[in-house]
N, C-alpha and C. Protein backbone atom coordinates (compact mmCIF):
# COMPACT_ATOMS: atom_id res chain seq x y z
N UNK A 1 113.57 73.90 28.69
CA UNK A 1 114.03 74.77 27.62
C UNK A 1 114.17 76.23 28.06
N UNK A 2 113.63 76.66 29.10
CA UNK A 2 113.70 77.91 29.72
C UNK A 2 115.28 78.32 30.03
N UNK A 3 116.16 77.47 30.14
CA UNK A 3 117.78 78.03 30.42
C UNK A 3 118.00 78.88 29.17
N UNK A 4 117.69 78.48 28.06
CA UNK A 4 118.00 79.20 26.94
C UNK A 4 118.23 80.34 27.12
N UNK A 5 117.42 81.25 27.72
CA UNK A 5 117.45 82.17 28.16
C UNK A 5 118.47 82.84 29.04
N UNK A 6 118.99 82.00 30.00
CA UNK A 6 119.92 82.30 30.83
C UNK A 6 121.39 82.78 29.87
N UNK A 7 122.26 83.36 31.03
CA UNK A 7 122.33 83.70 31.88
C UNK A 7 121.51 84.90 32.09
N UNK A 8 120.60 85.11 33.89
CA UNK A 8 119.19 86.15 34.05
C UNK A 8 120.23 86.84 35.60
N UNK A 9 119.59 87.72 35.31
CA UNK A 9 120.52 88.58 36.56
C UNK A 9 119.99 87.74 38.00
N UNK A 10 120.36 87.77 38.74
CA UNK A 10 120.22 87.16 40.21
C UNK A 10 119.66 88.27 41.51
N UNK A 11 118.79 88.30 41.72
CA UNK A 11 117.92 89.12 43.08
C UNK A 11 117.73 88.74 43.55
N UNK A 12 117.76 89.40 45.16
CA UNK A 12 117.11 88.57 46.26
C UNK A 12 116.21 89.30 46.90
N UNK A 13 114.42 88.57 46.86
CA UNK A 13 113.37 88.79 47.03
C UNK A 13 113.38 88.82 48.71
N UNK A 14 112.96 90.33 49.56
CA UNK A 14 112.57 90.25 50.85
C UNK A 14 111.10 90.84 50.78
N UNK A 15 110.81 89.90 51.56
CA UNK A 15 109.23 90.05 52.11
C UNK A 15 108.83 89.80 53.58
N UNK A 16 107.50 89.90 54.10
CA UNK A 16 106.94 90.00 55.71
C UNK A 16 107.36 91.45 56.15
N UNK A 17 107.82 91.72 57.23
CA UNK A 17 108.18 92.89 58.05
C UNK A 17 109.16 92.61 59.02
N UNK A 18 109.63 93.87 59.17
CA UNK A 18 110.65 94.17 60.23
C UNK A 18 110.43 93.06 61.29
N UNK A 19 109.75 92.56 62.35
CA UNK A 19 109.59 91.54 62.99
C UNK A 19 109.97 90.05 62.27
N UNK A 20 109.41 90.09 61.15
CA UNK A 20 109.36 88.80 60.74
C UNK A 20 109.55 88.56 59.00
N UNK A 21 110.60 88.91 58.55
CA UNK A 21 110.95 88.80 57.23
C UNK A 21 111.96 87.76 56.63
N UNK A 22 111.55 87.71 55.13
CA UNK A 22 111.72 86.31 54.89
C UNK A 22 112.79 86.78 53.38
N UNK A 23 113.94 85.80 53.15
CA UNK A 23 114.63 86.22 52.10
C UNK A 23 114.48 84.82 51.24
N UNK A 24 114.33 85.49 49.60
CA UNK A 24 114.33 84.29 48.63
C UNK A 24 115.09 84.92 47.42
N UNK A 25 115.42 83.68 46.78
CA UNK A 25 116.37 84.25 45.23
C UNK A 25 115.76 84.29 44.20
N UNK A 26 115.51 85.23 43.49
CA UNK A 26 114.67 84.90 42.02
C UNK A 26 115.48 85.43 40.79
N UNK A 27 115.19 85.01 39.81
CA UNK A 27 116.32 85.40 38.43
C UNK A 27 115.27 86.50 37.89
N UNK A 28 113.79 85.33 37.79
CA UNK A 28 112.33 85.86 36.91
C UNK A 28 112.17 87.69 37.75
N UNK A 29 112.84 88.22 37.32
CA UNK A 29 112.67 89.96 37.83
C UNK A 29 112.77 90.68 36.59
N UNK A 30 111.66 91.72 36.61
CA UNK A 30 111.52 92.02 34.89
C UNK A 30 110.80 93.49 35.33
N UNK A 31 111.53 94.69 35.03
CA UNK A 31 110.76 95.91 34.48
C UNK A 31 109.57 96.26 33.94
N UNK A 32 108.68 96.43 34.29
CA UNK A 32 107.17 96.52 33.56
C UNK A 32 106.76 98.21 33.15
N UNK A 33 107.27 98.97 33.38
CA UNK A 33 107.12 100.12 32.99
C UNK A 33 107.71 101.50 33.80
N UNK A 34 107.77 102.45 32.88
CA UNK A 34 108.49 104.01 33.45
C UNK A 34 107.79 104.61 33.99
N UNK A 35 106.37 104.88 33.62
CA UNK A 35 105.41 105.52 34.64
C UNK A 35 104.22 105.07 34.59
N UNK A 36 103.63 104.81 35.57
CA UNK A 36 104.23 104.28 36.64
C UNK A 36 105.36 103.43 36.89
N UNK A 37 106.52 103.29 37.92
CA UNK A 37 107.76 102.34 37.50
C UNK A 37 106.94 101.20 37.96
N UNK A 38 107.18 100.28 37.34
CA UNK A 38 106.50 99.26 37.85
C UNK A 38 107.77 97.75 37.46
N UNK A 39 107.45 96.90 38.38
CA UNK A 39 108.30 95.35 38.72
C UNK A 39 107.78 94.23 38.99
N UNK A 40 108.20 93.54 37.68
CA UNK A 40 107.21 92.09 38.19
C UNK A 40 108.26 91.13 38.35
N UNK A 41 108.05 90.07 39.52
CA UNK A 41 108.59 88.76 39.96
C UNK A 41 107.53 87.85 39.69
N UNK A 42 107.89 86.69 39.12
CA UNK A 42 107.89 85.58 39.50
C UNK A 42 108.11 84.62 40.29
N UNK A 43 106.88 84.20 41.07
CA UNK A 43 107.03 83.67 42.38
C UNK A 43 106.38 82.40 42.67
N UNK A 44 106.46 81.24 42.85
CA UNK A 44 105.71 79.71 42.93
C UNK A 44 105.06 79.72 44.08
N UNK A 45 103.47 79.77 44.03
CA UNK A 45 102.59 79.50 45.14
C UNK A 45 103.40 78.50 46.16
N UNK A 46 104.37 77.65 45.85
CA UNK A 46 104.97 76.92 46.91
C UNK A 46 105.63 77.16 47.88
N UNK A 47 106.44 78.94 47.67
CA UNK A 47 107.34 79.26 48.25
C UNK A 47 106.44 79.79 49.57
N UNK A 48 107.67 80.12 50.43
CA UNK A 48 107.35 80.58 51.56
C UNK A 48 106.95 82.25 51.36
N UNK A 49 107.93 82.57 50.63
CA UNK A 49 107.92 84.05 50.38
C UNK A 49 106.30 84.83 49.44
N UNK A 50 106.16 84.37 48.75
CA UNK A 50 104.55 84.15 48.11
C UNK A 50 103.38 83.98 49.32
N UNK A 51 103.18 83.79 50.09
CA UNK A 51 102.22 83.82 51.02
C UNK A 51 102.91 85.69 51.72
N UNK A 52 103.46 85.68 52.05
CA UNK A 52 103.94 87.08 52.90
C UNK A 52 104.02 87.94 51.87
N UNK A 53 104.07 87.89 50.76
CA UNK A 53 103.98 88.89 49.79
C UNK A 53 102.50 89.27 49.68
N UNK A 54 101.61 88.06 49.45
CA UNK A 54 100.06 88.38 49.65
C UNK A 54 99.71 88.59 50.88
N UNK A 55 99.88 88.55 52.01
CA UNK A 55 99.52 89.26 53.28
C UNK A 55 100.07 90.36 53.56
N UNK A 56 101.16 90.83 53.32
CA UNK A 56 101.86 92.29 53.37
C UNK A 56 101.50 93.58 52.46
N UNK A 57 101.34 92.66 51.14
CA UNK A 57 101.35 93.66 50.06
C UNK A 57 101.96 94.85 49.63
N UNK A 58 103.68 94.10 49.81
CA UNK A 58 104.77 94.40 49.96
C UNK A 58 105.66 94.07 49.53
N UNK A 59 106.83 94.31 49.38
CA UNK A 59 108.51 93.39 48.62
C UNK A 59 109.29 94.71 48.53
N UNK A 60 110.56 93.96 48.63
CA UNK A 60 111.96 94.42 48.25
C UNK A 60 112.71 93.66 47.51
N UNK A 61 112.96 94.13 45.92
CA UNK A 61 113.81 93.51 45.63
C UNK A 61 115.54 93.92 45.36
N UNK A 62 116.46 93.43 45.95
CA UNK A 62 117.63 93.67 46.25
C UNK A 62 118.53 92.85 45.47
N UNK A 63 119.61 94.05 45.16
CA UNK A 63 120.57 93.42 44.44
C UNK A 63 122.01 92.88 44.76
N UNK A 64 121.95 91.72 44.76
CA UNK A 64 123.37 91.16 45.00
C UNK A 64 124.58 91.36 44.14
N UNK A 65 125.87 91.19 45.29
CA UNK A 65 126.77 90.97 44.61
C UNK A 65 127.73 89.84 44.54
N UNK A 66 128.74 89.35 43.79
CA UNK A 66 129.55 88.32 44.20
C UNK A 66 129.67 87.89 45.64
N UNK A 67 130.33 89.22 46.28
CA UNK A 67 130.38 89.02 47.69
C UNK A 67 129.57 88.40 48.63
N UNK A 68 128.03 88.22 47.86
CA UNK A 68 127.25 87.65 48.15
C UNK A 68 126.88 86.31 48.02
N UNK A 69 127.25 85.84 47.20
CA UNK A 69 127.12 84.36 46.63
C UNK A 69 126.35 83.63 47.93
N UNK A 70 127.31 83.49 48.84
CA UNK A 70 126.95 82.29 50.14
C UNK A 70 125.42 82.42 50.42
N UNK A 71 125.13 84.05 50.70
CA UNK A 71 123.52 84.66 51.08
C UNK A 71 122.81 83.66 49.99
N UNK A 72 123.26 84.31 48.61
CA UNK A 72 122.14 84.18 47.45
C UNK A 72 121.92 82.66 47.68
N UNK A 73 123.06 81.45 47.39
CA UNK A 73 122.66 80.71 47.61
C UNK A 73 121.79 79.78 48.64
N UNK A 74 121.83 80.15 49.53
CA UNK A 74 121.04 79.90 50.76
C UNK A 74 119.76 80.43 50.83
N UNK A 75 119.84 81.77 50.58
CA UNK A 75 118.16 82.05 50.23
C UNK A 75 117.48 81.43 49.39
N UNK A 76 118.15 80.92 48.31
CA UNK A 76 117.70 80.11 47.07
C UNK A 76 116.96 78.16 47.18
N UNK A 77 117.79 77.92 47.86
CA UNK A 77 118.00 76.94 48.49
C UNK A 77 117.32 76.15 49.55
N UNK A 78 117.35 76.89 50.60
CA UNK A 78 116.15 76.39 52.27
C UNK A 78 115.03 77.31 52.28
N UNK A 79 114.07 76.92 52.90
CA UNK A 79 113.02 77.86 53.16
C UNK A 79 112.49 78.05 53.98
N UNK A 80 112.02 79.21 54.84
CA UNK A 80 111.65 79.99 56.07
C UNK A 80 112.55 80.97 56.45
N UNK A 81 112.39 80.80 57.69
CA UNK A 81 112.74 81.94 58.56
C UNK A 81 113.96 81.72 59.08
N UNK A 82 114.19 79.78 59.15
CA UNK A 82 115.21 79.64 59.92
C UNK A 82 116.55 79.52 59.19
N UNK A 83 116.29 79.92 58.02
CA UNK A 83 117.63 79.92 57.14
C UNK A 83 118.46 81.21 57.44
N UNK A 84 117.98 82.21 57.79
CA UNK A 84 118.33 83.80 58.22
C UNK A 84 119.43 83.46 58.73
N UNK A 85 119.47 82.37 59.71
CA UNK A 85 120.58 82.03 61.09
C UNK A 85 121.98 81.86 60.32
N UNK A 86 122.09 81.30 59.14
CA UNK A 86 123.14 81.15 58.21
C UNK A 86 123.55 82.00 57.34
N UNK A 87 122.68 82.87 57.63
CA UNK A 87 123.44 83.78 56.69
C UNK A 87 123.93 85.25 56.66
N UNK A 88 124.99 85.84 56.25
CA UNK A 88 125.27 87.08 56.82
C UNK A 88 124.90 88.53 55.97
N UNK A 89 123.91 88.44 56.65
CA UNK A 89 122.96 89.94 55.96
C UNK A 89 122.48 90.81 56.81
N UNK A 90 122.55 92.13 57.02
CA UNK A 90 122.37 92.69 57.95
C UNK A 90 120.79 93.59 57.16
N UNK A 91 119.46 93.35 58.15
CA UNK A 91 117.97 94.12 57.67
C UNK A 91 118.55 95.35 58.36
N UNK A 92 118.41 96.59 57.21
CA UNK A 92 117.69 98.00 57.57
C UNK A 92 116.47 98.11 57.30
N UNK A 93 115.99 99.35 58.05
CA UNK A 93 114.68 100.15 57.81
C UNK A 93 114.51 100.20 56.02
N UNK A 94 113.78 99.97 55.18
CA UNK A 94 113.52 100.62 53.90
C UNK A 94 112.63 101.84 54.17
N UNK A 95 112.82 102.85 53.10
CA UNK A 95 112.13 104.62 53.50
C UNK A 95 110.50 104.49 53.01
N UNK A 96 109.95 103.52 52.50
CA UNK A 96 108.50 103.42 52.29
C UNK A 96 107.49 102.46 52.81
N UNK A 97 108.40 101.19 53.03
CA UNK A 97 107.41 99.90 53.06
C UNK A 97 107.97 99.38 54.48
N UNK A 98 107.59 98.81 54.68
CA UNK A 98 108.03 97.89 55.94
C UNK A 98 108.77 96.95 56.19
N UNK A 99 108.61 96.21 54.94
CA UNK A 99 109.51 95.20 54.67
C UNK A 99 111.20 96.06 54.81
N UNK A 100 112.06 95.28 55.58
CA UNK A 100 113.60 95.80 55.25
C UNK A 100 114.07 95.42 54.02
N UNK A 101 115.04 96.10 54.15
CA UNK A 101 115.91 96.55 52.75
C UNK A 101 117.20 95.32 53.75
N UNK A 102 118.33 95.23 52.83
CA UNK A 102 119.64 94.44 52.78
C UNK A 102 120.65 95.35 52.85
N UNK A 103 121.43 95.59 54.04
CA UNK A 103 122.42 96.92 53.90
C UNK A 103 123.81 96.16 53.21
N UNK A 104 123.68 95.10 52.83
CA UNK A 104 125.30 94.86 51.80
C UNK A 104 124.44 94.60 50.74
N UNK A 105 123.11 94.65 50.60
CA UNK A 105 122.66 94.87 48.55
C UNK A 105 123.69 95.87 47.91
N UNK A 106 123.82 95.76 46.71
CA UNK A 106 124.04 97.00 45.80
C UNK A 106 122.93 97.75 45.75
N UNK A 107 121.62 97.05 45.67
CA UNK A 107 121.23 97.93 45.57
C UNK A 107 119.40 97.45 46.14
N UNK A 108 118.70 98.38 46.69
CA UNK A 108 117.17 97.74 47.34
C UNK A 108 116.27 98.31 46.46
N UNK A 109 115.30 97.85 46.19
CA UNK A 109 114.14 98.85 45.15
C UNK A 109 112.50 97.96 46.26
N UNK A 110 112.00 98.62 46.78
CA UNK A 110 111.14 98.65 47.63
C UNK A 110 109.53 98.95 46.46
N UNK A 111 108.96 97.87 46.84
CA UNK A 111 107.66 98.00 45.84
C UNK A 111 106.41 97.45 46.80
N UNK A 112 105.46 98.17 46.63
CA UNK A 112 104.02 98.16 46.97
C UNK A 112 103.27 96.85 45.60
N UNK A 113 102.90 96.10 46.53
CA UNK A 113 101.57 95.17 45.15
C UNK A 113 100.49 95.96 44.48
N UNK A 114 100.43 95.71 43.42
CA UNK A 114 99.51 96.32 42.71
C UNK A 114 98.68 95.33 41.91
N UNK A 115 99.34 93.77 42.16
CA UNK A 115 98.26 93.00 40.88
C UNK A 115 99.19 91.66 41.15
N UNK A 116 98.33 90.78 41.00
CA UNK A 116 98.64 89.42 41.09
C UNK A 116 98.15 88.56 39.89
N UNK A 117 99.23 88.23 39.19
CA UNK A 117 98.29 87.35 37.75
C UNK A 117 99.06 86.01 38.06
N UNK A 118 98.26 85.20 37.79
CA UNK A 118 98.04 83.51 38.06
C UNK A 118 98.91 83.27 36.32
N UNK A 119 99.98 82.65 36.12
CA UNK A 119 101.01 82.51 35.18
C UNK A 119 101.58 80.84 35.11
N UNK A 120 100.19 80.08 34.54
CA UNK A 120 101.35 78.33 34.92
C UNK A 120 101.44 78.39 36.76
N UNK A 121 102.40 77.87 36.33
CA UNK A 121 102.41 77.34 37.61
C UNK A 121 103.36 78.16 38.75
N UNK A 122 103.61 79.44 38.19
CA UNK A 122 103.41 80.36 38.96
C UNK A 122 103.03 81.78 39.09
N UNK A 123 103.17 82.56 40.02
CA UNK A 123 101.90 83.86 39.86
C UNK A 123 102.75 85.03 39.92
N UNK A 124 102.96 85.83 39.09
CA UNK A 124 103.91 86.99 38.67
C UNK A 124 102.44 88.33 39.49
N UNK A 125 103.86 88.39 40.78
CA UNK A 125 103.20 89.79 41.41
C UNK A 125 104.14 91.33 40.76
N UNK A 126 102.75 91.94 40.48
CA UNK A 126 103.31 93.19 39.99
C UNK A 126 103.66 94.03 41.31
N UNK A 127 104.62 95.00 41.31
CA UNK A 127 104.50 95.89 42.03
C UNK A 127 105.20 97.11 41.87
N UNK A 128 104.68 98.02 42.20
CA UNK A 128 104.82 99.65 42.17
C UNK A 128 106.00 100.40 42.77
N UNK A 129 107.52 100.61 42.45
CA UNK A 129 108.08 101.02 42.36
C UNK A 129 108.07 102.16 43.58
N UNK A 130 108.30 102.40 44.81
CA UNK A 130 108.09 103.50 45.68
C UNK A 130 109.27 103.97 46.52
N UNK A 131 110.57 103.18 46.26
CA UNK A 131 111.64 103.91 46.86
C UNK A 131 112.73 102.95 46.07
N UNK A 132 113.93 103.60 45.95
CA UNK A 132 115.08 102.91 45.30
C UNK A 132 116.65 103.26 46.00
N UNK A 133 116.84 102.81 46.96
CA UNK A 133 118.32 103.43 47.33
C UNK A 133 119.49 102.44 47.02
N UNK A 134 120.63 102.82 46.49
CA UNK A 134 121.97 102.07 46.16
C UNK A 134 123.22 102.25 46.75
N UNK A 135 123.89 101.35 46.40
CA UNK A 135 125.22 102.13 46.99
C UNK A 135 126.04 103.26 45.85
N UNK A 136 126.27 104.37 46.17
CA UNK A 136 126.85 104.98 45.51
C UNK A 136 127.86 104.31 44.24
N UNK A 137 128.53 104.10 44.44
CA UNK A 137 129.96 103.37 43.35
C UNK A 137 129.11 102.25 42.90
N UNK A 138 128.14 101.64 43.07
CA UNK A 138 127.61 100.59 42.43
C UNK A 138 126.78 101.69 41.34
N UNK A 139 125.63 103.00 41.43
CA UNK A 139 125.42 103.52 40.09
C UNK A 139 125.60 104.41 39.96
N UNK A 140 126.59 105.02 39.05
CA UNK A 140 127.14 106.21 39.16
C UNK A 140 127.02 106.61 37.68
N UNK A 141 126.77 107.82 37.79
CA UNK A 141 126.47 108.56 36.22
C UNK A 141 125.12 107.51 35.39
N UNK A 142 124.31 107.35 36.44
CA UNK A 142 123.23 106.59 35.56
C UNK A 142 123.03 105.33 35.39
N UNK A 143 124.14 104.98 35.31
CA UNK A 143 124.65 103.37 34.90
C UNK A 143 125.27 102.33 35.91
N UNK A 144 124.73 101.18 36.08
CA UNK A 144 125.70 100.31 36.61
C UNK A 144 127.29 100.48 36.55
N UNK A 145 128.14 100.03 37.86
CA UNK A 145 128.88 99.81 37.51
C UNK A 145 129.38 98.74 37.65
N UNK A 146 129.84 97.37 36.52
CA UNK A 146 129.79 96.27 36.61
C UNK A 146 130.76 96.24 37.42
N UNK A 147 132.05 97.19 37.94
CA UNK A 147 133.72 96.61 38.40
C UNK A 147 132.32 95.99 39.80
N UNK A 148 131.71 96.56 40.28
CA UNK A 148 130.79 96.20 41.94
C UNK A 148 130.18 94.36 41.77
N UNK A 149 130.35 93.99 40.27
CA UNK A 149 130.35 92.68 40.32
C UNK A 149 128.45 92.36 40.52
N UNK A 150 127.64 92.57 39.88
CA UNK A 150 126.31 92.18 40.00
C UNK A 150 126.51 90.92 40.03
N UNK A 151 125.45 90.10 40.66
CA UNK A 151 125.30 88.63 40.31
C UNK A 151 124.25 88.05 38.89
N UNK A 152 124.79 87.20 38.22
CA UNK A 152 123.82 86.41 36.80
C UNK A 152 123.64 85.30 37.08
N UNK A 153 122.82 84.62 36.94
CA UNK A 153 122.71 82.55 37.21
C UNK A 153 122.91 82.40 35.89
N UNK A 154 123.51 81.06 35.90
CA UNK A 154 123.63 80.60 34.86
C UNK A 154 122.66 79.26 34.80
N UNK A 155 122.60 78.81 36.23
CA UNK A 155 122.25 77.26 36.19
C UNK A 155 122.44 76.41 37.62
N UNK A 156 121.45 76.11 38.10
CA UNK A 156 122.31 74.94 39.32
C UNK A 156 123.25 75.94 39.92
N UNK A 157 124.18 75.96 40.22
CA UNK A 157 124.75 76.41 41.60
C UNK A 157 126.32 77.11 41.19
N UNK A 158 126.05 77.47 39.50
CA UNK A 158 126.91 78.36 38.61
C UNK A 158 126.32 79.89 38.87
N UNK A 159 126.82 80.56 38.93
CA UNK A 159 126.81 82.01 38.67
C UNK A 159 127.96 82.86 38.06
N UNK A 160 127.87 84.29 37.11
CA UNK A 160 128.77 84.85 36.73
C UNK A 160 128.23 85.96 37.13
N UNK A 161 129.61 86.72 36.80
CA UNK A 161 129.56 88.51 37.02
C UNK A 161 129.84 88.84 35.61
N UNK A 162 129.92 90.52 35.68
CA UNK A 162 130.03 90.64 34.07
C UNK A 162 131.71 91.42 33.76
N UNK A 163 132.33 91.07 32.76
CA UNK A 163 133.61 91.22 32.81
C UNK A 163 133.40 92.90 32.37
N UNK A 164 134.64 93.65 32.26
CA UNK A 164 134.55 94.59 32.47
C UNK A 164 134.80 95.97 31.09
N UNK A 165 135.08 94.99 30.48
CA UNK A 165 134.81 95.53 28.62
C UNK A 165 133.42 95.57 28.16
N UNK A 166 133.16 97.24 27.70
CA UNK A 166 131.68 97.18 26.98
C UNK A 166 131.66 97.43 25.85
N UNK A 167 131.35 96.61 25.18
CA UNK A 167 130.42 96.51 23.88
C UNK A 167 130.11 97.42 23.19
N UNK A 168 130.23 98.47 22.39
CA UNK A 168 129.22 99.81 22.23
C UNK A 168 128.67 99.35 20.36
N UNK A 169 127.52 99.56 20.31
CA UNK A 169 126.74 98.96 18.75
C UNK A 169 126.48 100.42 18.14
């Protein structure tokens, strides 16, 4: 019953370090507060990425775009290290943490752990907000700009972008 919810924006979770970092897809990415900024994921003790998040005490979460699809899906999909080999993403330096940033994200938001809560059957790590860089034309005047095409899941191996008429209430 949880699709209900969908369509959830699409991120891709990097964790470990510059030597040895690991990419995963998560939808469960949720704002926890302005000050401190704070970011919580949802993450399944099963994954690969969940162990290197608790030994690093670290993450990047990065934003995809269409252009991305092939990445997202593949990160989503296989797990370890050796999935990297398939896919075309180039790691930069991030300006706080160790973990790299994604130089074709729209956009990287680099977070420090601050708290681990045990959630069902999986464990939503908080973390602390400590650097945010984007690509220019992706936020401009404040705001997204959807023409850059964010990624949404819908389901299984559907995804949308958001069309380009807004709404105003």
């Amino acid at each position: 019953m949880y699709r209900v919810l969908y369509p959830l924006r699409t991120y891709l979770i990097i964790s470990g370090n510059k030597e040895k970092a690991n990419i995963m897809t998560a939808d469960w990415v949720v704002p926890l507060s302005f000050k401190p900024f704070l970011l919580g994921v949802a993450i399944s003790p099963k994954r690969f990425s969940h162990g290197l998040i608790e030994k690093y005490k670290e993450f990047v979460v990065a934003v995809p775009s269409v252009e991305m699809l092939k990445d997202v899906w593949i990160a989503g999909t296989r797990s370890g290290y050796e999935k990297l080999k398939e896919m075309n993403i180039t790691f930069v330096d991030s300006k706080k943490v160790s973990t790299p940033s994604i130089a074709e994200a729209l956009a990287n938001i680099e977070c420090k752990l601050i708290n681990k809560i045990k959630t069902g059957d999986h464990d939503f790590f908080i973390g602390e907000v400590v650097n945010v860089s984007y690509d220019k034309e992706f936020f401009e005047k404040g705001k997204p700009n959807i023409k850059k095409k964010p990624l949404a899941h819908i389901g299984e191996n559907e995804f949308v972008s958001f069309e380009e008429k807004i709404y105003k209430a």
